[in-house]
PDB file of N, CA and C in Angstrom:
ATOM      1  N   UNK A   1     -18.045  -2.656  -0.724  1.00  0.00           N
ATOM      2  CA  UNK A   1     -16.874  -3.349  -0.212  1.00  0.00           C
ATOM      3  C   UNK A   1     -16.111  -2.382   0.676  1.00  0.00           C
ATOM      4  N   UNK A   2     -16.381  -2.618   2.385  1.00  0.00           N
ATOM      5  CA  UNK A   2     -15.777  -1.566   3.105  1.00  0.00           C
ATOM      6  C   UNK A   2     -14.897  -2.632   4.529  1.00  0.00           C
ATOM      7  N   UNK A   3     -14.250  -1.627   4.841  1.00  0.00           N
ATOM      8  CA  UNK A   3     -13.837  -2.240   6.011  1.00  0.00           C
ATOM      9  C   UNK A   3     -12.350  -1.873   6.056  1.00  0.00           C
ATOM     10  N   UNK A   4     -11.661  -2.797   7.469  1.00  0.00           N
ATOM     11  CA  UNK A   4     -10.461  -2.275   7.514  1.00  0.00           C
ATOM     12  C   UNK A   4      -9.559  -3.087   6.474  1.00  0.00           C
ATOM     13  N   UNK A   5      -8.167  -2.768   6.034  1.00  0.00           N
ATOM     14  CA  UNK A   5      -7.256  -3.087   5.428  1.00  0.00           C
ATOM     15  C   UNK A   5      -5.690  -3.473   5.713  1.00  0.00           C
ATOM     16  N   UNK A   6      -5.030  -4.631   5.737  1.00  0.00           N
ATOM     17  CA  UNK A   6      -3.966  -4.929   6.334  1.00  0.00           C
ATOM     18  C   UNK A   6      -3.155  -4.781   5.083  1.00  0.00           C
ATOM     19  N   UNK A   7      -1.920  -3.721   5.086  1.00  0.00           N
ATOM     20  CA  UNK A   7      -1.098  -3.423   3.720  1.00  0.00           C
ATOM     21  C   UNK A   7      -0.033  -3.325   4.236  1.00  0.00           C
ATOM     22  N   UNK A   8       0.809  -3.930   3.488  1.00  0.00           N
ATOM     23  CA  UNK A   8       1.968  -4.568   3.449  1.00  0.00           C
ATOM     24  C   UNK A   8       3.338  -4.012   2.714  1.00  0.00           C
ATOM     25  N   UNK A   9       5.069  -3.625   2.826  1.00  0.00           N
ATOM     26  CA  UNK A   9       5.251  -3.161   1.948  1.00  0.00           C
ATOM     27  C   UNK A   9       6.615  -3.859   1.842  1.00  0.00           C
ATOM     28  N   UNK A  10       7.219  -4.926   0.784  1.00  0.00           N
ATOM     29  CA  UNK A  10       8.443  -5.845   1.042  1.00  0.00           C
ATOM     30  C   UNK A  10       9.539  -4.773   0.547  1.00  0.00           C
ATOM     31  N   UNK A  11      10.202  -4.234   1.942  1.00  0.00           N
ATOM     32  CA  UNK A  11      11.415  -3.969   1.758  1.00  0.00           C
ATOM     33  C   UNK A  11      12.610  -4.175   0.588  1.00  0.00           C
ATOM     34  N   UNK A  12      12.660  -5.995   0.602  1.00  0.00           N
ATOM     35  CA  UNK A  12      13.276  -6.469  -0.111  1.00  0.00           C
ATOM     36  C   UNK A  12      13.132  -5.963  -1.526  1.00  0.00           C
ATOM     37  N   UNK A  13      12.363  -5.512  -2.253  1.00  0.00           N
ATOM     38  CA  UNK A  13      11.671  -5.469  -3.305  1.00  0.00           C
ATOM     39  C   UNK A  13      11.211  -3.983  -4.012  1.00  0.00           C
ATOM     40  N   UNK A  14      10.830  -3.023  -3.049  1.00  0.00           N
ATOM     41  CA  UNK A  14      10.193  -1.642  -3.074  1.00  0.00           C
ATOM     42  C   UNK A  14      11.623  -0.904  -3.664  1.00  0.00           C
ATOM     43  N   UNK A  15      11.435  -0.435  -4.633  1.00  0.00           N
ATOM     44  CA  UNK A  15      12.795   0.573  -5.251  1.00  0.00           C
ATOM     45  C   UNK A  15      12.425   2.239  -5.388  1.00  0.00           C
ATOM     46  N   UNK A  16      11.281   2.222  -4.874  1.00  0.00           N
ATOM     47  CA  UNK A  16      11.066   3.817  -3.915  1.00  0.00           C
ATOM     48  C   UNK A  16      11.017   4.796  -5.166  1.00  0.00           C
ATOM     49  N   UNK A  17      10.052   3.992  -6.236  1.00  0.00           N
ATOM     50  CA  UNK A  17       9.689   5.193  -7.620  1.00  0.00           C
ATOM     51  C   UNK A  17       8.571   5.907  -6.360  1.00  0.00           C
ATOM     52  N   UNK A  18       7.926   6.167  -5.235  1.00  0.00           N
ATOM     53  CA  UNK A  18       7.099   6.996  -4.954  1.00  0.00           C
ATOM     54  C   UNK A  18       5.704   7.069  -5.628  1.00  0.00           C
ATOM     55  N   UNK A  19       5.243   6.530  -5.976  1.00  0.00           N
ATOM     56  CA  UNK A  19       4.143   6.002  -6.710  1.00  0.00           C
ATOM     57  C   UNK A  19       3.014   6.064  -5.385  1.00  0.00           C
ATOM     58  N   UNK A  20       3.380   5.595  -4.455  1.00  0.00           N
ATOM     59  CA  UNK A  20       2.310   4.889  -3.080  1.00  0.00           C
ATOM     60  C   UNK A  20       2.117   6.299  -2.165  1.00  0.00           C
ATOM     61  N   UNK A  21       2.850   6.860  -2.167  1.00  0.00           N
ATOM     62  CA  UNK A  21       2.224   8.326  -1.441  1.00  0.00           C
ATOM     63  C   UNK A  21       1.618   9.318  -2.031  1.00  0.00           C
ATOM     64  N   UNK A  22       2.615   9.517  -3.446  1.00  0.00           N
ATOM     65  CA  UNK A  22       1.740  10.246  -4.462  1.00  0.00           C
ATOM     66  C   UNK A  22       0.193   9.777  -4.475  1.00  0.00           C
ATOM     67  N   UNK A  23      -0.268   8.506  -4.977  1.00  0.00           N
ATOM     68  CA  UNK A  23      -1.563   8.051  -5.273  1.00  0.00           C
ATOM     69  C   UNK A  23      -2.183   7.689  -3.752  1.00  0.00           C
ATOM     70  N   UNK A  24      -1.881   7.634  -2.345  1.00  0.00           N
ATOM     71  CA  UNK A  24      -2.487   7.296  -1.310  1.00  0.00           C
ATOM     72  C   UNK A  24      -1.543   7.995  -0.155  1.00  0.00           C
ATOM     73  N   UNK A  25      -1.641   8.986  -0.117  1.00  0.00           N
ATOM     74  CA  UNK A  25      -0.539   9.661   0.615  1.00  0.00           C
ATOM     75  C   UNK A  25      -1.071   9.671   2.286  1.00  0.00           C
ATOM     76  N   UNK A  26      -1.907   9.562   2.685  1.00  0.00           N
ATOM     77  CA  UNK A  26      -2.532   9.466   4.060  1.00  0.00           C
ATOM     78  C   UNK A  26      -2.545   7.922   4.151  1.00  0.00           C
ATOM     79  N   UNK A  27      -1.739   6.735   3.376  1.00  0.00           N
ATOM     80  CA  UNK A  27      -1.564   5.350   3.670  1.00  0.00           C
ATOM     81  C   UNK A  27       0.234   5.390   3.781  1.00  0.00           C
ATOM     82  N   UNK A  28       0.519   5.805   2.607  1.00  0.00           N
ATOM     83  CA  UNK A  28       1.569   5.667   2.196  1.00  0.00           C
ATOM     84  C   UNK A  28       2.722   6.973   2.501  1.00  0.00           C
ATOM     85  N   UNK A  29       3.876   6.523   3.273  1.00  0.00           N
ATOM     86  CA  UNK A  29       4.898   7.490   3.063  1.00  0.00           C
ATOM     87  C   UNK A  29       6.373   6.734   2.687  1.00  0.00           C
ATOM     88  N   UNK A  30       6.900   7.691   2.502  1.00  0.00           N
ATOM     89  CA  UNK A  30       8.641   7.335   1.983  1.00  0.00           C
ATOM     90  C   UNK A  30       9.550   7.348   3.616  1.00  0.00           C
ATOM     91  N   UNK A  31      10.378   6.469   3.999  1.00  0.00           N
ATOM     92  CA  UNK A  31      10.740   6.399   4.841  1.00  0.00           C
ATOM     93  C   UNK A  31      12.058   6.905   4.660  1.00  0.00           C
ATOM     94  N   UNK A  32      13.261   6.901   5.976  1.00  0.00           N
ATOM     95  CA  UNK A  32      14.301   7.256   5.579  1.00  0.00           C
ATOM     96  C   UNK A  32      15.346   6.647   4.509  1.00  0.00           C
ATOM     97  N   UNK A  33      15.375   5.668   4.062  1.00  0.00           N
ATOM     98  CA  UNK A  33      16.072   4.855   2.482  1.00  0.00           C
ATOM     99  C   UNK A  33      15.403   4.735   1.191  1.00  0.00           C
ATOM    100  N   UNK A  34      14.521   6.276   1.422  1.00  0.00           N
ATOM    101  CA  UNK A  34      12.995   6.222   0.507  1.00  0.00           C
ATOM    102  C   UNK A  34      12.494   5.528  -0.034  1.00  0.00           C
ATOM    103  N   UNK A  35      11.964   4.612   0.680  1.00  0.00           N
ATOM    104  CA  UNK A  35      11.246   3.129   0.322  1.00  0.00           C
ATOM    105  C   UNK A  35       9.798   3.484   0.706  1.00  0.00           C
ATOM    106  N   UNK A  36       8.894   3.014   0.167  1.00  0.00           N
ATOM    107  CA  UNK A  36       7.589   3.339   0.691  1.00  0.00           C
ATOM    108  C   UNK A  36       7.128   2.300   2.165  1.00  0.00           C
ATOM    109  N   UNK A  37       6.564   3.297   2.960  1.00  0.00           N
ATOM    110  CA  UNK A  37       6.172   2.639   4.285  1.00  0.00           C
ATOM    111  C   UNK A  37       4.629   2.855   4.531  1.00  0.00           C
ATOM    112  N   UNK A  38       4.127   1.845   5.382  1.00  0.00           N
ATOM    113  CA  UNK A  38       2.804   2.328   5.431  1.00  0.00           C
ATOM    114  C   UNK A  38       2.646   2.980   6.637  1.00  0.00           C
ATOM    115  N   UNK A  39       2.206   4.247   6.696  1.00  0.00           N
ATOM    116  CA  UNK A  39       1.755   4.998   8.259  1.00  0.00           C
ATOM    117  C   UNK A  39       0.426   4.916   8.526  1.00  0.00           C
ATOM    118  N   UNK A  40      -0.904   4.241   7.602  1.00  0.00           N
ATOM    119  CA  UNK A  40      -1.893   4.471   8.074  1.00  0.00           C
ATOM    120  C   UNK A  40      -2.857   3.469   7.439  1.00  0.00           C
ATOM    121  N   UNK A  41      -3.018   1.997   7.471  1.00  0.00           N
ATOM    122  CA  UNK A  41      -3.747   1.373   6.347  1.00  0.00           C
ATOM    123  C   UNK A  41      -4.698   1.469   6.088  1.00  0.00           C
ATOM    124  N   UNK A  42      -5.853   2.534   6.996  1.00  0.00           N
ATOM    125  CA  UNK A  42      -6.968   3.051   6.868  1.00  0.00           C
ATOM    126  C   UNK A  42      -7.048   4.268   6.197  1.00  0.00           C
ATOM    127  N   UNK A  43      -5.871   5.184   6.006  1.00  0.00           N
ATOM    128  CA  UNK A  43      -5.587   6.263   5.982  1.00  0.00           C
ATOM    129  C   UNK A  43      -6.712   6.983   4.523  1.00  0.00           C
ATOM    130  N   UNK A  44      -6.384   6.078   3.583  1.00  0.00           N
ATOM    131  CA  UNK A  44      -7.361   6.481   2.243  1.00  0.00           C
ATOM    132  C   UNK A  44      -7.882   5.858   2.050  1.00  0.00           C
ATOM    133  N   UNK A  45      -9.194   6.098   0.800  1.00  0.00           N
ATOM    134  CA  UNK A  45     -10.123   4.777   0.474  1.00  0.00           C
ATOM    135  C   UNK A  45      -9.589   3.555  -0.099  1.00  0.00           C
ATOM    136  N   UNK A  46     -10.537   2.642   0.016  1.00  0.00           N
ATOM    137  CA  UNK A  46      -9.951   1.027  -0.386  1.00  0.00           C
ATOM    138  C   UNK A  46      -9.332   1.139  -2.031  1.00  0.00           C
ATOM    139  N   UNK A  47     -10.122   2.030  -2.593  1.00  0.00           N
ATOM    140  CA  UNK A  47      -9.642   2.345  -4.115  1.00  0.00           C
ATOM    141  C   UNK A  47      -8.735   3.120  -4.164  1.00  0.00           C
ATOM    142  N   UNK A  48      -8.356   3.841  -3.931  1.00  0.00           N
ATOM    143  CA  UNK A  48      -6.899   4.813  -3.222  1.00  0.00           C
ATOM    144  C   UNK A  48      -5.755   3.581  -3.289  1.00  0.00           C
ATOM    145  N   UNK A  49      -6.067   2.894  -2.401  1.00  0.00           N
ATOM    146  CA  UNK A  49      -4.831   2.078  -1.951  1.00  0.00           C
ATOM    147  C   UNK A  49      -4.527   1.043  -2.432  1.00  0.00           C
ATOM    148  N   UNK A  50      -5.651   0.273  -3.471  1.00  0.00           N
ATOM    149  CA  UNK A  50      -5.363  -0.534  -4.390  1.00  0.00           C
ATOM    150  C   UNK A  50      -4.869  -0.233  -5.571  1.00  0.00           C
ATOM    151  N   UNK A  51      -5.278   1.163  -6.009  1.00  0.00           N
ATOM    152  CA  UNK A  51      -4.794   2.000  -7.369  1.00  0.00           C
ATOM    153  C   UNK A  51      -3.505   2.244  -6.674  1.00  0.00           C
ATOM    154  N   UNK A  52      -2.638   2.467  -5.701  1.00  0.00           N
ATOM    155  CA  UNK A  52      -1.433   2.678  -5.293  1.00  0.00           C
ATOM    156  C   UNK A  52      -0.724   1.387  -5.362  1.00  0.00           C
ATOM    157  N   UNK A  53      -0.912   0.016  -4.902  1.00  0.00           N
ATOM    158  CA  UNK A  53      -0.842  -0.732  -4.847  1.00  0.00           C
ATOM    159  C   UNK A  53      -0.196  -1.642  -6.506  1.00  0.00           C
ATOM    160  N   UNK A  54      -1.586  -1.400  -7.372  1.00  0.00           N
ATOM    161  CA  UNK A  54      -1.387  -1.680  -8.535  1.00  0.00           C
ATOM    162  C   UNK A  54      -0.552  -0.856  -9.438  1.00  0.00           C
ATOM    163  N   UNK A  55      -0.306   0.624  -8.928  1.00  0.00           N
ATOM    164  CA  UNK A  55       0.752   1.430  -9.396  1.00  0.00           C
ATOM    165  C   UNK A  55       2.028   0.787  -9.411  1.00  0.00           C
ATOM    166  N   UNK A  56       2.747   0.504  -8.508  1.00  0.00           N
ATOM    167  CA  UNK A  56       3.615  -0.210  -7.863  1.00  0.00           C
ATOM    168  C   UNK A  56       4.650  -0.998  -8.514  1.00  0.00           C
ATOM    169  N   UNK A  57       5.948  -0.552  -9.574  1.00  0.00           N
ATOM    170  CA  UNK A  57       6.300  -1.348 -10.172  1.00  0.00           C
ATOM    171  C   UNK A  57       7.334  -2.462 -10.551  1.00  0.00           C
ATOM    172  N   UNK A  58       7.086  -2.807  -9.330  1.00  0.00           N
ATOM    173  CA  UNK A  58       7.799  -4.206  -8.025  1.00  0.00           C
ATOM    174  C   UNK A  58       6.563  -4.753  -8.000  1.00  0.00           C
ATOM    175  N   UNK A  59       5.374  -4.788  -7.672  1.00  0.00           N
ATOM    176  CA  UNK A  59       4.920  -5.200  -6.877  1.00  0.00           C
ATOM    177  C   UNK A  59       4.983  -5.569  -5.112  1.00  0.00           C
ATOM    178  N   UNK A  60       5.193  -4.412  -5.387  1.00  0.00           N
ATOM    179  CA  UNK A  60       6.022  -4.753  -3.200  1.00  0.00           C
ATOM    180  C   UNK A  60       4.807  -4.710  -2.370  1.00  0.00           C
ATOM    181  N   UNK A  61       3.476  -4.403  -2.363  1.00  0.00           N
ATOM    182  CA  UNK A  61       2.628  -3.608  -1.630  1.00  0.00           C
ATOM    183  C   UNK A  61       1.461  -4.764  -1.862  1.00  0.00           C
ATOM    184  N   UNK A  62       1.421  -5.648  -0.313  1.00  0.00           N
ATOM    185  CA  UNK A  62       0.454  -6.299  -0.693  1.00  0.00           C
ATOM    186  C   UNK A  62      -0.692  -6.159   0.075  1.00  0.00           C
ATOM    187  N   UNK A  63      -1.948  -6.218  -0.085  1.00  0.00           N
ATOM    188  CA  UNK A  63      -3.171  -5.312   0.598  1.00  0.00           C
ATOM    189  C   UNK A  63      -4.022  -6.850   0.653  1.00  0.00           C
ATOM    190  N   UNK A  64      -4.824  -6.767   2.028  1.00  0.00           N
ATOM    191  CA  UNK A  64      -5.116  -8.064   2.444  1.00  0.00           C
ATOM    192  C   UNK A  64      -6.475  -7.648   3.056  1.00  0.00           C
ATOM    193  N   UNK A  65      -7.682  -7.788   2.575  1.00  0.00           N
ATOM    194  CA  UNK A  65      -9.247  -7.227   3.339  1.00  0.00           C
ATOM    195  C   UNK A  65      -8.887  -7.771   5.140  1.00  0.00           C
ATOM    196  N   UNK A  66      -8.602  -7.468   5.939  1.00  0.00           N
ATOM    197  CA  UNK A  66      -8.329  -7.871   7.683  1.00  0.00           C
ATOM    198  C   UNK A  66      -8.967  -8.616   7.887  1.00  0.00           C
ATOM    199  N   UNK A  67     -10.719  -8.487   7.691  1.00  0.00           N
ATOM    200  CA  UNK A  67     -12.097  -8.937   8.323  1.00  0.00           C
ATOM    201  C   UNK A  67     -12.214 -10.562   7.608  1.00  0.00           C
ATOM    202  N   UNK A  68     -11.905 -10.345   6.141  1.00  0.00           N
ATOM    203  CA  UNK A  68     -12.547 -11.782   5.456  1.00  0.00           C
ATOM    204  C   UNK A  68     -10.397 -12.733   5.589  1.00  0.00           C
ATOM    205  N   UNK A  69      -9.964 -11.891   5.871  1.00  0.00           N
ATOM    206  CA  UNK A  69      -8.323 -12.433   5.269  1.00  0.00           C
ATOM    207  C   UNK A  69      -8.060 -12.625   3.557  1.00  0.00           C
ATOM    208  N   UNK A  70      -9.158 -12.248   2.729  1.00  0.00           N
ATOM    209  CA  UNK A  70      -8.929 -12.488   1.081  1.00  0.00           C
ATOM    210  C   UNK A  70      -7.824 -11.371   1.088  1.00  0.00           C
ATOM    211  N   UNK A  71      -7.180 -11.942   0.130  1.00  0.00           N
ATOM    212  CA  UNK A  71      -5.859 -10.769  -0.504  1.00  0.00           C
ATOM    213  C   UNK A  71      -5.839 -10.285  -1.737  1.00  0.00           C
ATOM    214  N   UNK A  72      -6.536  -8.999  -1.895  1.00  0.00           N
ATOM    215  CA  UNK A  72      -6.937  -8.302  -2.578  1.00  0.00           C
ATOM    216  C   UNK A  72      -5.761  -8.024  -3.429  1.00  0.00           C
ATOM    217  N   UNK A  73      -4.776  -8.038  -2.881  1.00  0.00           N
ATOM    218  CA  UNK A  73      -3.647  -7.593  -4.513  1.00  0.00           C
ATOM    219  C   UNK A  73      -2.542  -7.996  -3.803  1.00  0.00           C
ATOM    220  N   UNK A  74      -1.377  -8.377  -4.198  1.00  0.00           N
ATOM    221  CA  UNK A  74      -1.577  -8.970  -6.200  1.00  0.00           C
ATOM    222  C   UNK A  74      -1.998 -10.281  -6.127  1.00  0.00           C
TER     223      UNK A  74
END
């Protein structure tokens, strides 16, 4: 299961425990209101960024396969 990844991160929602850079840090960074942002949705492996994803404890971070459009989490 490879390919590119469209990831997502709801503002509204993200309370910036840092979870998403720690566990995918070449996807994921903390922006200036340390909220997690995405700088790279290719950046780490697909398991990287779903284990970041599922870290997540908002659920703010939603990860979408690009190629098929299935939405891999949540």
């Amino acid at each position: 299961m490879a390919g590119k990844l469209q990831v997502s991160i709801d503002h509204n929602v993200c309370v910036g425990n840092a979870m998403c850079p720690h566990l995918a840090g070449k996807t994921f960074a903390l922006n200036d209101d340390r909220q997690g942002s995405v700088i790279d949705p290719d950046g780490d492996t697909r398991e990287n960024v779903l284990e970041a994803a599922e870290a997540c404890p908002v659920s703010a971070i939603t990860v979408v396969d690009a190629e098929s459009g299935e939405q891999l989490f949540p």
